[in-house]
PDB file of N, CA and C in Angstrom:
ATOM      1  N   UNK A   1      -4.469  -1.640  33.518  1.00  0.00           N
ATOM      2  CA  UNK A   1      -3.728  -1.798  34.735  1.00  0.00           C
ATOM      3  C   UNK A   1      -2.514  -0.876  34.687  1.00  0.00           C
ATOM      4  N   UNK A   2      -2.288  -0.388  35.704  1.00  0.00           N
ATOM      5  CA  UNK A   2      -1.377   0.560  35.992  1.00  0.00           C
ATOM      6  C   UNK A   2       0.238  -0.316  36.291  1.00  0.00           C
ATOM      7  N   UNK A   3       1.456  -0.058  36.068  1.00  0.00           N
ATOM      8  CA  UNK A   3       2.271  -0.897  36.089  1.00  0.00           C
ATOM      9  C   UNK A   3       3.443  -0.239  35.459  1.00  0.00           C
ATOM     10  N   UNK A   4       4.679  -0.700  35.476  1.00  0.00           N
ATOM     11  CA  UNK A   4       6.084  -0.606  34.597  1.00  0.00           C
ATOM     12  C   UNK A   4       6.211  -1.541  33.318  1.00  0.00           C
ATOM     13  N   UNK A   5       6.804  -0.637  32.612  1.00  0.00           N
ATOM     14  CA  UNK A   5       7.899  -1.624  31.768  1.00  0.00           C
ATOM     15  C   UNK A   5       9.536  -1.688  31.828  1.00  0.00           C
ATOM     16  N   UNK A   6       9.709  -3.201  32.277  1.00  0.00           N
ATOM     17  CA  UNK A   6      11.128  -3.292  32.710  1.00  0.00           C
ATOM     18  C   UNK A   6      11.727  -3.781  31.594  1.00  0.00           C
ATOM     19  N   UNK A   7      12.927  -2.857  31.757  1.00  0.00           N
ATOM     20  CA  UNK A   7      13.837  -3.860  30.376  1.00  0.00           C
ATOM     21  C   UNK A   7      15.389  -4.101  31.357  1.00  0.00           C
ATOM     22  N   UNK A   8      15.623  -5.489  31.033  1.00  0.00           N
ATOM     23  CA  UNK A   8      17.446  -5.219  31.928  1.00  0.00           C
ATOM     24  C   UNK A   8      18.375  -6.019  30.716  1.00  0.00           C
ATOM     25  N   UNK A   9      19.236  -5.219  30.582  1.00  0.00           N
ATOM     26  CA  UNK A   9      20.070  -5.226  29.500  1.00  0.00           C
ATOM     27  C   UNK A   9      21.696  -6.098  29.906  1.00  0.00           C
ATOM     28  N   UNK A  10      22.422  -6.910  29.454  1.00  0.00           N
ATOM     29  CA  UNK A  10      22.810  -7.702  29.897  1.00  0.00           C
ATOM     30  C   UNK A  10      23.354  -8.317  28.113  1.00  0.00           C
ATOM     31  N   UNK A  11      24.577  -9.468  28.553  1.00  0.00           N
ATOM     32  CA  UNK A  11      25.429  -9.998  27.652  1.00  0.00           C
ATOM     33  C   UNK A  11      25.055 -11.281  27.487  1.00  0.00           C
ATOM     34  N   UNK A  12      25.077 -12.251  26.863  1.00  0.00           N
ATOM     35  CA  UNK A  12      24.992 -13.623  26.567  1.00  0.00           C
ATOM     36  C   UNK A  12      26.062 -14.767  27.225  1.00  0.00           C
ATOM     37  N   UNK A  13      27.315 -14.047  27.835  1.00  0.00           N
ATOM     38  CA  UNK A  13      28.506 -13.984  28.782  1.00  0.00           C
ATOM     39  C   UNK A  13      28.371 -14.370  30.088  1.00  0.00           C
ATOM     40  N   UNK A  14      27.146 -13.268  30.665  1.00  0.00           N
ATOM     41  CA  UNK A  14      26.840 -13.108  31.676  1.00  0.00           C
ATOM     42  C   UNK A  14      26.064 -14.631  32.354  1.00  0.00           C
ATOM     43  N   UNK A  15      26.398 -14.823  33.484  1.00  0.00           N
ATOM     44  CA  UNK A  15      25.887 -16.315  33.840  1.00  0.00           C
ATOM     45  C   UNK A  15      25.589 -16.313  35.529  1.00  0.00           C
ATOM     46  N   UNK A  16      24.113 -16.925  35.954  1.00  0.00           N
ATOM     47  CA  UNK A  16      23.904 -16.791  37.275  1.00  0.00           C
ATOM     48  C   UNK A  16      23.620 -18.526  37.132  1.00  0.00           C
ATOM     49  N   UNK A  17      23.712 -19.037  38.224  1.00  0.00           N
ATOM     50  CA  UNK A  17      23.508 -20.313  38.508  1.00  0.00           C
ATOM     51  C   UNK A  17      23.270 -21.746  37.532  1.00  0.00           C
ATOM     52  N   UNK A  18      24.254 -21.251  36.952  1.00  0.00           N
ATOM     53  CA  UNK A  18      24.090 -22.324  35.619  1.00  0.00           C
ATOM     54  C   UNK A  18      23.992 -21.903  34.734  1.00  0.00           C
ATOM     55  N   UNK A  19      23.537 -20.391  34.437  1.00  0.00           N
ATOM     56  CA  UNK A  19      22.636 -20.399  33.195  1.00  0.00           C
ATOM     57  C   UNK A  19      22.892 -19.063  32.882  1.00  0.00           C
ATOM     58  N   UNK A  20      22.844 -18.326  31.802  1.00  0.00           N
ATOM     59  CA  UNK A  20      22.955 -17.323  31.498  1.00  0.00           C
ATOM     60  C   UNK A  20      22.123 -16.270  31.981  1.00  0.00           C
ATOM     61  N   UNK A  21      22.313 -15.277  32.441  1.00  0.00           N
ATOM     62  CA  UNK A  21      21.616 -14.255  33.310  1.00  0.00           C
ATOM     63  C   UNK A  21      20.174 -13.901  32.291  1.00  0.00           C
ATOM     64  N   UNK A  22      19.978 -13.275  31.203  1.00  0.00           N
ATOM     65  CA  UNK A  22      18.987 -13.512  30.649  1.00  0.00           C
ATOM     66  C   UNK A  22      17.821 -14.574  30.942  1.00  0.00           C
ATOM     67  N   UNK A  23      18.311 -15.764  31.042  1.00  0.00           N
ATOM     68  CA  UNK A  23      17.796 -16.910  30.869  1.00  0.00           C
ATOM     69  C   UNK A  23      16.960 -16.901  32.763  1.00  0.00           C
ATOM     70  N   UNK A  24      17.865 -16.710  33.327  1.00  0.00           N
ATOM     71  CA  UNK A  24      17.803 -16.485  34.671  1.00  0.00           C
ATOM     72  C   UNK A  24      16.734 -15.838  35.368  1.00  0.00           C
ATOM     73  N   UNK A  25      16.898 -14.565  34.802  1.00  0.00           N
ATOM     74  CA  UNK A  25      15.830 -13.204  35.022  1.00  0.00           C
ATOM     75  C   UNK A  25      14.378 -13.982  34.297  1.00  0.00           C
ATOM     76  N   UNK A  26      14.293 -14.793  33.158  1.00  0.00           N
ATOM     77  CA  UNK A  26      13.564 -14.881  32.451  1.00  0.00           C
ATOM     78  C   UNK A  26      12.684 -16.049  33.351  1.00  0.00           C
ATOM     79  N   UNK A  27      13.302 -16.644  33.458  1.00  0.00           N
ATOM     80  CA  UNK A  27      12.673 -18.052  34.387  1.00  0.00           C
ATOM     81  C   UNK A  27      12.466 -17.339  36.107  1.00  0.00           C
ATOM     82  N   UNK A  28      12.751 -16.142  36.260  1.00  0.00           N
ATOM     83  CA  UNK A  28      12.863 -15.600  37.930  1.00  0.00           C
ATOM     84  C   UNK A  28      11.508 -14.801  37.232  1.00  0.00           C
ATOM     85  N   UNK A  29      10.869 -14.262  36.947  1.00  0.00           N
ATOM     86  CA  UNK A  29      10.046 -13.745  36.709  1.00  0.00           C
ATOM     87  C   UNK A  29       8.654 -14.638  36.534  1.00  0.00           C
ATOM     88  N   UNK A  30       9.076 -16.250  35.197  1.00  0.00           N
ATOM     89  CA  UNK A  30       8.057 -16.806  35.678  1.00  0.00           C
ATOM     90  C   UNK A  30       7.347 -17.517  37.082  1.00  0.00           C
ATOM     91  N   UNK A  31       9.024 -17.875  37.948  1.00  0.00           N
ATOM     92  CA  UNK A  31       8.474 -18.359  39.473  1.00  0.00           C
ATOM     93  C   UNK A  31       7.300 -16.976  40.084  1.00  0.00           C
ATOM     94  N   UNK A  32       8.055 -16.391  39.909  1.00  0.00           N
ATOM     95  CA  UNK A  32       7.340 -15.096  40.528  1.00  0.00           C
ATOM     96  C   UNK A  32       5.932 -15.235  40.173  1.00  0.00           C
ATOM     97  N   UNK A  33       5.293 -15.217  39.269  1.00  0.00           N
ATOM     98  CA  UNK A  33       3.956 -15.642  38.528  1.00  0.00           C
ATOM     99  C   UNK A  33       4.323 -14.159  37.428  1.00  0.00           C
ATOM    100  N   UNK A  34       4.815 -13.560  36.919  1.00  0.00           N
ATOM    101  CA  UNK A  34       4.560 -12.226  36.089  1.00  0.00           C
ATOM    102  C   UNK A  34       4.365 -13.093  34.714  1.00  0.00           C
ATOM    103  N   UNK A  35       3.418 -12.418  34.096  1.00  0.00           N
ATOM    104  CA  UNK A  35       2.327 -12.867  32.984  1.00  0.00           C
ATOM    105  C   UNK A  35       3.624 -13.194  31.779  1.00  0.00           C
ATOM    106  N   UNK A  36       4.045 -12.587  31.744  1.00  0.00           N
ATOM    107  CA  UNK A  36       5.233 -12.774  30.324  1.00  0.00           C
ATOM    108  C   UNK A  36       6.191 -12.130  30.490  1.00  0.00           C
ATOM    109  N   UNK A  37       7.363 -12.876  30.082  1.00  0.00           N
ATOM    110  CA  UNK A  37       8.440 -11.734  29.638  1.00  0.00           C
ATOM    111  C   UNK A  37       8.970 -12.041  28.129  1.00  0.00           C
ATOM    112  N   UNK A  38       9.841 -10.913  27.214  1.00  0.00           N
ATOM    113  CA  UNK A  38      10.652 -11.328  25.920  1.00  0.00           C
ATOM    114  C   UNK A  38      12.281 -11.533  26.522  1.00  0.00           C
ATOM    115  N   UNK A  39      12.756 -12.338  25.700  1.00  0.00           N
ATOM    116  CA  UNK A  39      14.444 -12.193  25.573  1.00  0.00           C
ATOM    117  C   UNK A  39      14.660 -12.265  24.565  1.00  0.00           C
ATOM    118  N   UNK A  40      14.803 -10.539  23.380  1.00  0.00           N
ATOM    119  CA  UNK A  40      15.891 -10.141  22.775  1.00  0.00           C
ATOM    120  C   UNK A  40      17.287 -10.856  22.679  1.00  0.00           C
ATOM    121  N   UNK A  41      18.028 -10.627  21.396  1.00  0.00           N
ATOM    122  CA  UNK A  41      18.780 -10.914  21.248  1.00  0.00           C
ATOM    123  C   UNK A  41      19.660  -9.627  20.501  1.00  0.00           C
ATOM    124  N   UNK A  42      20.414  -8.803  20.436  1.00  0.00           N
ATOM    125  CA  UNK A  42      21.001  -7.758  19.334  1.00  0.00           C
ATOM    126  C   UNK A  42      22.134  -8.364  18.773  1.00  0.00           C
ATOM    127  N   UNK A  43      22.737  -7.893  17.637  1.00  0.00           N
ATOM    128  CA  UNK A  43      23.684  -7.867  16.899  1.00  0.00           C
ATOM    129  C   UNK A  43      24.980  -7.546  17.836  1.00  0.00           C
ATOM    130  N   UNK A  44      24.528  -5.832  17.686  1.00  0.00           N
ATOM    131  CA  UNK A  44      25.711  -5.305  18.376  1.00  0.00           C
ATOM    132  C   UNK A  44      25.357  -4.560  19.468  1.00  0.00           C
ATOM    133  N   UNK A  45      26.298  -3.702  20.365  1.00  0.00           N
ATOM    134  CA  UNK A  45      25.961  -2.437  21.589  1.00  0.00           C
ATOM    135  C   UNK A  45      27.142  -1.882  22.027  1.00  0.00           C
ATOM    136  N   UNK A  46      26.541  -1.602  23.280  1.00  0.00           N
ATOM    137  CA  UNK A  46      28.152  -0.850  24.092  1.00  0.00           C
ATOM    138  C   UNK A  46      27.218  -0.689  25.122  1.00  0.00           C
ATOM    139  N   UNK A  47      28.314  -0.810  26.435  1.00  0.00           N
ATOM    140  CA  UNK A  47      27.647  -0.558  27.693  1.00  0.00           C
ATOM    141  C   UNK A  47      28.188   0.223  28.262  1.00  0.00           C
ATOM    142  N   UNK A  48      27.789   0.661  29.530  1.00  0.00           N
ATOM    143  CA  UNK A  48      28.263   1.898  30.870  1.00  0.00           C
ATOM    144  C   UNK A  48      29.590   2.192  30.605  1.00  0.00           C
ATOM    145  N   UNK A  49      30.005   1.649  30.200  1.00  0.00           N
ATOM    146  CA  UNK A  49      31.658   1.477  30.122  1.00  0.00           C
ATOM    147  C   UNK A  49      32.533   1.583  29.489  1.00  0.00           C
ATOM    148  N   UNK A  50      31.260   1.631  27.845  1.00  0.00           N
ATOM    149  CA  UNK A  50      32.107   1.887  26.615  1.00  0.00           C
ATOM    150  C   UNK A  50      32.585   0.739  26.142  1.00  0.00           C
ATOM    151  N   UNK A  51      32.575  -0.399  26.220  1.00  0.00           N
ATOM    152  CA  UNK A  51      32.952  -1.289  25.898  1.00  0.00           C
ATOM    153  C   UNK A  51      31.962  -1.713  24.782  1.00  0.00           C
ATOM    154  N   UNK A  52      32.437  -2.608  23.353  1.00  0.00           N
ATOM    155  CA  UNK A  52      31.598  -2.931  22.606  1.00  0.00           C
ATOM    156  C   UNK A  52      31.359  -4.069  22.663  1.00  0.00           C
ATOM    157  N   UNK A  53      29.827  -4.572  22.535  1.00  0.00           N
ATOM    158  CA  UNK A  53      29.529  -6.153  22.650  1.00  0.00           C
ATOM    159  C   UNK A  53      29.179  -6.059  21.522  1.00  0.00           C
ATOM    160  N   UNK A  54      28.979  -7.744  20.930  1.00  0.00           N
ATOM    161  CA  UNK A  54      28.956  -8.105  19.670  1.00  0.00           C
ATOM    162  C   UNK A  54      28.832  -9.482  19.551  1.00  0.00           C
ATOM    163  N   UNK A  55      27.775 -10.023  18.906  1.00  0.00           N
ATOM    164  CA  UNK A  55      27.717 -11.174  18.358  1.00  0.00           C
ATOM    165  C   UNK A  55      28.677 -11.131  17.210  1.00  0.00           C
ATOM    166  N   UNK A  56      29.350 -12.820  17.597  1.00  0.00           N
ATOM    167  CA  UNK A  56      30.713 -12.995  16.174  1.00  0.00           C
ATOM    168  C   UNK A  56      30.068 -14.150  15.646  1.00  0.00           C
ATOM    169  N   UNK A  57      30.577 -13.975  14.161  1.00  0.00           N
ATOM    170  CA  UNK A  57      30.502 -15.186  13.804  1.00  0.00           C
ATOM    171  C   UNK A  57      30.380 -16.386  13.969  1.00  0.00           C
ATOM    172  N   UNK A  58      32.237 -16.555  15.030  1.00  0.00           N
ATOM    173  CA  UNK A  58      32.018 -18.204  15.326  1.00  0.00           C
ATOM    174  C   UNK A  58      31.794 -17.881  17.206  1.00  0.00           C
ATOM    175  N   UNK A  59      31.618 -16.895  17.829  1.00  0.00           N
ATOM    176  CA  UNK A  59      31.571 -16.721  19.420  1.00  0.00           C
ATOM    177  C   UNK A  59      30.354 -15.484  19.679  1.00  0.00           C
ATOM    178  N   UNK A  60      29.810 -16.119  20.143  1.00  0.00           N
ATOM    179  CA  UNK A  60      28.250 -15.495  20.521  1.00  0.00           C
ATOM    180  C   UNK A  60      28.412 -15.387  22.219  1.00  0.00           C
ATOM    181  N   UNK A  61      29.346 -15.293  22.674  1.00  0.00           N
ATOM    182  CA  UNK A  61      29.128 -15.345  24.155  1.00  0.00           C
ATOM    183  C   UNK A  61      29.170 -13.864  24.696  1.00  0.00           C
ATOM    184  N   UNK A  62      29.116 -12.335  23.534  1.00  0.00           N
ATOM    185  CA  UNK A  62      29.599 -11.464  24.445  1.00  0.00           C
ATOM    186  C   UNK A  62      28.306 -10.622  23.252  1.00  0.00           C
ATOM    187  N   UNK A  63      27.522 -11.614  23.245  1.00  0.00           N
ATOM    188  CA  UNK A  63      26.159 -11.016  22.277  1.00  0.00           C
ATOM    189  C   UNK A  63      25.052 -10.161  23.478  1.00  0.00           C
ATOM    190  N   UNK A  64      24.709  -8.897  23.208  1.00  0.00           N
ATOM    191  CA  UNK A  64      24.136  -8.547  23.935  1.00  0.00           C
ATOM    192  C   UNK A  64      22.614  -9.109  24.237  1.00  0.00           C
ATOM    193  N   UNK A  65      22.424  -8.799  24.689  1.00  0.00           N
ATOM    194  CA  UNK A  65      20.626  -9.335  25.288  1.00  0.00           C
ATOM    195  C   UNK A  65      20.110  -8.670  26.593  1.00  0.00           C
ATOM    196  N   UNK A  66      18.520  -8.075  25.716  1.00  0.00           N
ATOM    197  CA  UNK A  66      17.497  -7.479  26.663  1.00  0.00           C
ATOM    198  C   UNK A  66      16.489  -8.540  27.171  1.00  0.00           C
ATOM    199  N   UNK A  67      15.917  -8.412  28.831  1.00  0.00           N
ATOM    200  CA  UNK A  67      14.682  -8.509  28.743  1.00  0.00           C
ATOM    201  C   UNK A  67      13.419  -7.585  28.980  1.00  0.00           C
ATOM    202  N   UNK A  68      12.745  -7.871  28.543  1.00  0.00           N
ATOM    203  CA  UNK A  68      11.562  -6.762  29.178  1.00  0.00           C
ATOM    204  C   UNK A  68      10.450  -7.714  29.106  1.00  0.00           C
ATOM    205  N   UNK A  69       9.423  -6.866  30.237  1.00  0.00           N
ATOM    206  CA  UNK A  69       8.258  -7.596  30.202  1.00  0.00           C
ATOM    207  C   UNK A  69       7.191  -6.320  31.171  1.00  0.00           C
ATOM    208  N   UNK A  70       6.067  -6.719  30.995  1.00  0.00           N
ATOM    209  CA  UNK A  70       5.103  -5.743  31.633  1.00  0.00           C
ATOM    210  C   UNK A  70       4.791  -5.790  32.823  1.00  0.00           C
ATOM    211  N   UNK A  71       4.451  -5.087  34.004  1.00  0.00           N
ATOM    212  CA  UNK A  71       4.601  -5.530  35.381  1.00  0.00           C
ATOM    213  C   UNK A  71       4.062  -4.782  35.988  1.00  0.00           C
ATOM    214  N   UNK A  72       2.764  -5.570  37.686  1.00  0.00           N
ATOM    215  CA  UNK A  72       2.552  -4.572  37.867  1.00  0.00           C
ATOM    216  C   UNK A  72       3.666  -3.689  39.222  1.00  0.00           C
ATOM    217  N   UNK A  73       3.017  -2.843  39.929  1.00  0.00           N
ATOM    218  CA  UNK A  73       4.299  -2.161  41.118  1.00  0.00           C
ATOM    219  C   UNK A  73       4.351  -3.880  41.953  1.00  0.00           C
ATOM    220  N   UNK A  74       3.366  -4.453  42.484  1.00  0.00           N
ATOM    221  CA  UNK A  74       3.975  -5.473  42.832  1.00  0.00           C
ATOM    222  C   UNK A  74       4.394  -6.236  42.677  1.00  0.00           C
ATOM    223  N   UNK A  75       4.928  -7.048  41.277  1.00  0.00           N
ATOM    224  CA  UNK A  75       5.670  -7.951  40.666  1.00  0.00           C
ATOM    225  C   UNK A  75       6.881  -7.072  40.001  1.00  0.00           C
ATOM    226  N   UNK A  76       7.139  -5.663  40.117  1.00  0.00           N
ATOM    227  CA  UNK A  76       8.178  -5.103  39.981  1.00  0.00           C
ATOM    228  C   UNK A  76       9.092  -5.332  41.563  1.00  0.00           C
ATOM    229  N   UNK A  77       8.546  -4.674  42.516  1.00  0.00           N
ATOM    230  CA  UNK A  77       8.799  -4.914  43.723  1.00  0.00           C
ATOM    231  C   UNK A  77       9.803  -6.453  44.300  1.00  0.00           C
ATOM    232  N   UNK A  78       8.957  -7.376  43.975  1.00  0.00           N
ATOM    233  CA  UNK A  78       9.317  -8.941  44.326  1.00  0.00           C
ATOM    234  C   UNK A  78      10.630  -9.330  43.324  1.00  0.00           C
ATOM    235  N   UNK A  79      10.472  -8.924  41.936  1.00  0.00           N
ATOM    236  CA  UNK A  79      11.783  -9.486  40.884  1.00  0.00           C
ATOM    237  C   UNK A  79      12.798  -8.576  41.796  1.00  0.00           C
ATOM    238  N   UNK A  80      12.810  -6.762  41.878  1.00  0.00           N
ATOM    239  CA  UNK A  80      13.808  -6.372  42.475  1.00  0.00           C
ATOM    240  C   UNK A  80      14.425  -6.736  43.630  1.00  0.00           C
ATOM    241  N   UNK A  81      13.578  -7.441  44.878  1.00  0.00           N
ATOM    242  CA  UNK A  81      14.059  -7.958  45.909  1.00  0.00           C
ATOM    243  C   UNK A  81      14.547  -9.308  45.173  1.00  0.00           C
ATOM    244  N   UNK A  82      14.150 -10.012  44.504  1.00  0.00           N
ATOM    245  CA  UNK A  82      15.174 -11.681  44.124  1.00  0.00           C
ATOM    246  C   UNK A  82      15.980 -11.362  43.644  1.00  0.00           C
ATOM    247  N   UNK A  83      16.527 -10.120  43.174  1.00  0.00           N
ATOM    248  CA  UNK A  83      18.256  -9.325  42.234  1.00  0.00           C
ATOM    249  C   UNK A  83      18.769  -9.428  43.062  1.00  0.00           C
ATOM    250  N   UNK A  84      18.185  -8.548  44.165  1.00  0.00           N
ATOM    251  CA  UNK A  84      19.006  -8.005  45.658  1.00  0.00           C
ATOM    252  C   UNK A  84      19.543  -8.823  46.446  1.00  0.00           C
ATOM    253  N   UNK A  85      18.802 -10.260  46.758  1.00  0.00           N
ATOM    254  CA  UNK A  85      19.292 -11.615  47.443  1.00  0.00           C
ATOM    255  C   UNK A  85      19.826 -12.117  46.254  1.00  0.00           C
ATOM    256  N   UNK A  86      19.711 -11.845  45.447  1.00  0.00           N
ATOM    257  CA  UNK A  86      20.881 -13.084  44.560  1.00  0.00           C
ATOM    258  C   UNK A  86      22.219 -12.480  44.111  1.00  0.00           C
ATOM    259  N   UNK A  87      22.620 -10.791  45.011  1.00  0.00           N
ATOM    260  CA  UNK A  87      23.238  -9.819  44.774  1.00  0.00           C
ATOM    261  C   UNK A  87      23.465  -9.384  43.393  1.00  0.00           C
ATOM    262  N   UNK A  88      22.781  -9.310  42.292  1.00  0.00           N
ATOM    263  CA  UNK A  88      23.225  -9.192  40.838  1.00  0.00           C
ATOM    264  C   UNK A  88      23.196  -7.935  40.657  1.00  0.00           C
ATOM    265  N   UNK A  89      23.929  -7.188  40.059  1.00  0.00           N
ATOM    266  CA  UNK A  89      23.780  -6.094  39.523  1.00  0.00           C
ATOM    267  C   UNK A  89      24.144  -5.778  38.377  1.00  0.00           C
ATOM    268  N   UNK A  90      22.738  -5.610  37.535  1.00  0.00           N
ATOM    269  CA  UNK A  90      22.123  -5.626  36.138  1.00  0.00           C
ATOM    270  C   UNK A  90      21.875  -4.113  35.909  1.00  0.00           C
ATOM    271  N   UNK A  91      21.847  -3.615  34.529  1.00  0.00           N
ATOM    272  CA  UNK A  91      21.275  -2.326  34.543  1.00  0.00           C
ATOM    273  C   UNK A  91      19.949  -2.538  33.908  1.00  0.00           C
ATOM    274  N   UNK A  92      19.392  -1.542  33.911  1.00  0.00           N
ATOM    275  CA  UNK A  92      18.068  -1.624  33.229  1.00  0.00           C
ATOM    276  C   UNK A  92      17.011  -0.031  33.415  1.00  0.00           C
ATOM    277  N   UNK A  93      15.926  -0.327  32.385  1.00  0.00           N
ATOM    278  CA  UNK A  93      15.311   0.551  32.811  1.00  0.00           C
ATOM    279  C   UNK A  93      13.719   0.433  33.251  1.00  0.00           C
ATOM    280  N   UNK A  94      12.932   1.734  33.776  1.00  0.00           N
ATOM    281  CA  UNK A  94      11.366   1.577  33.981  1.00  0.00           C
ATOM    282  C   UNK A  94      11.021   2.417  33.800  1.00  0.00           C
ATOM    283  N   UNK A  95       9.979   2.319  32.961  1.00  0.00           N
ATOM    284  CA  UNK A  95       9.183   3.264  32.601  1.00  0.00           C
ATOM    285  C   UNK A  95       7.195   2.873  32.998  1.00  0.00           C
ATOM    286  N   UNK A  96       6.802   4.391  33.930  1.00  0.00           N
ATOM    287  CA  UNK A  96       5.661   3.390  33.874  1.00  0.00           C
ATOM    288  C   UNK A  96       4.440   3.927  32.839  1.00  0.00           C
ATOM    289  N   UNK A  97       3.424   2.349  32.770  1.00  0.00           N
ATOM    290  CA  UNK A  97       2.862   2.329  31.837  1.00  0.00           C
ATOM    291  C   UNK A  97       1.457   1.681  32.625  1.00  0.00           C
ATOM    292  N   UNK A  98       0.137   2.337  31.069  1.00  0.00           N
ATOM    293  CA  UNK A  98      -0.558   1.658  31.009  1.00  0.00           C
ATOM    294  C   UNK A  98      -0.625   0.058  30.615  1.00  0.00           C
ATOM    295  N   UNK A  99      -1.295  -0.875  30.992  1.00  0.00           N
ATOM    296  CA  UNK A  99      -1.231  -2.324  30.154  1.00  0.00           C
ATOM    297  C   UNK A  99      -2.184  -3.124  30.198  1.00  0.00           C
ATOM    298  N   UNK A 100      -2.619  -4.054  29.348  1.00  0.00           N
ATOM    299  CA  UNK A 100      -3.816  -5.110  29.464  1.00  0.00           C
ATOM    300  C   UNK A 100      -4.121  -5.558  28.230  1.00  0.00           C
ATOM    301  N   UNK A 101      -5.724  -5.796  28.052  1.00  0.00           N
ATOM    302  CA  UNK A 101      -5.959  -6.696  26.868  1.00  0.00           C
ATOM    303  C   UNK A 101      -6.817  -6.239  26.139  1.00  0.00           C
ATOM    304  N   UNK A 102      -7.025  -5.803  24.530  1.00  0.00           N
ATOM    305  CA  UNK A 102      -8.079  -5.294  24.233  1.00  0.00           C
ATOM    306  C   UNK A 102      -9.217  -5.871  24.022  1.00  0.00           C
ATOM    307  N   UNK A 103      -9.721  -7.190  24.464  1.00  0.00           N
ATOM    308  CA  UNK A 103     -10.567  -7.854  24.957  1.00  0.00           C
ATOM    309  C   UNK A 103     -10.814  -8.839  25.593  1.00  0.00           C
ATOM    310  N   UNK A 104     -11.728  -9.092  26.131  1.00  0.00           N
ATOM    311  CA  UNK A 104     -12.022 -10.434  27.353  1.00  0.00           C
ATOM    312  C   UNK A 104     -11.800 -11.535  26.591  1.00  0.00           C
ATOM    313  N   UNK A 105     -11.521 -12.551  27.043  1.00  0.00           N
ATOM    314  CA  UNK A 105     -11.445 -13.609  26.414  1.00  0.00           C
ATOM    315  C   UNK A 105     -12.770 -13.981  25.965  1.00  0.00           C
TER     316      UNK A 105
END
């Protein structure tokens, strides 16, 4: 199947309707029906801005975190319109890709 791979990169900080934006995107993808997504966790980073994030010791709230997951143009399409109404602006990237299963069940 022909399709993207999305990754949107984001802080442990970051929070949409209760819940941490990660967490958010992650559960907005399963309403959507898209087959899977991961949520990463990193050590350390830096974003657009130069700023350094970092998991601490005793404060994990400014710990970076990716998601990605495989998608096709139309379940790329539908997550980007639920960003757009929920106005968020996340960075991320796409790259497109082949994807599927190397056998039938």
């Amino acid at each position: 199947m022909k399709g993207y791979l999305l990754t949107f990169y984001t802080q442990q900080s970051r929070t949409h309707d209760g819940m941490s934006l990660a967490d958010w995107i992650v559960e907005e993808a399963r309403r959507l029906g898209i087959r899977g997504a991961t949520l990463l966790f990193a050590t350390e980073g830096f974003g657009h801005d130069g700023r350094f994030h970092s998991a601490g010791y005793f404060d994990l709230e400014d710990q970076p975190q990716q998601v990605t997951m495989a998608v096709s143009p139309g379940e790329s399409e539908r997550l980007f319109a639920r960003l757009r109404e929920n106005r968020l602006r996340v960075f991320y990237t796409s790259a497109p890709i082949d994807f599927g299963f190397t056998c039938d069940d």
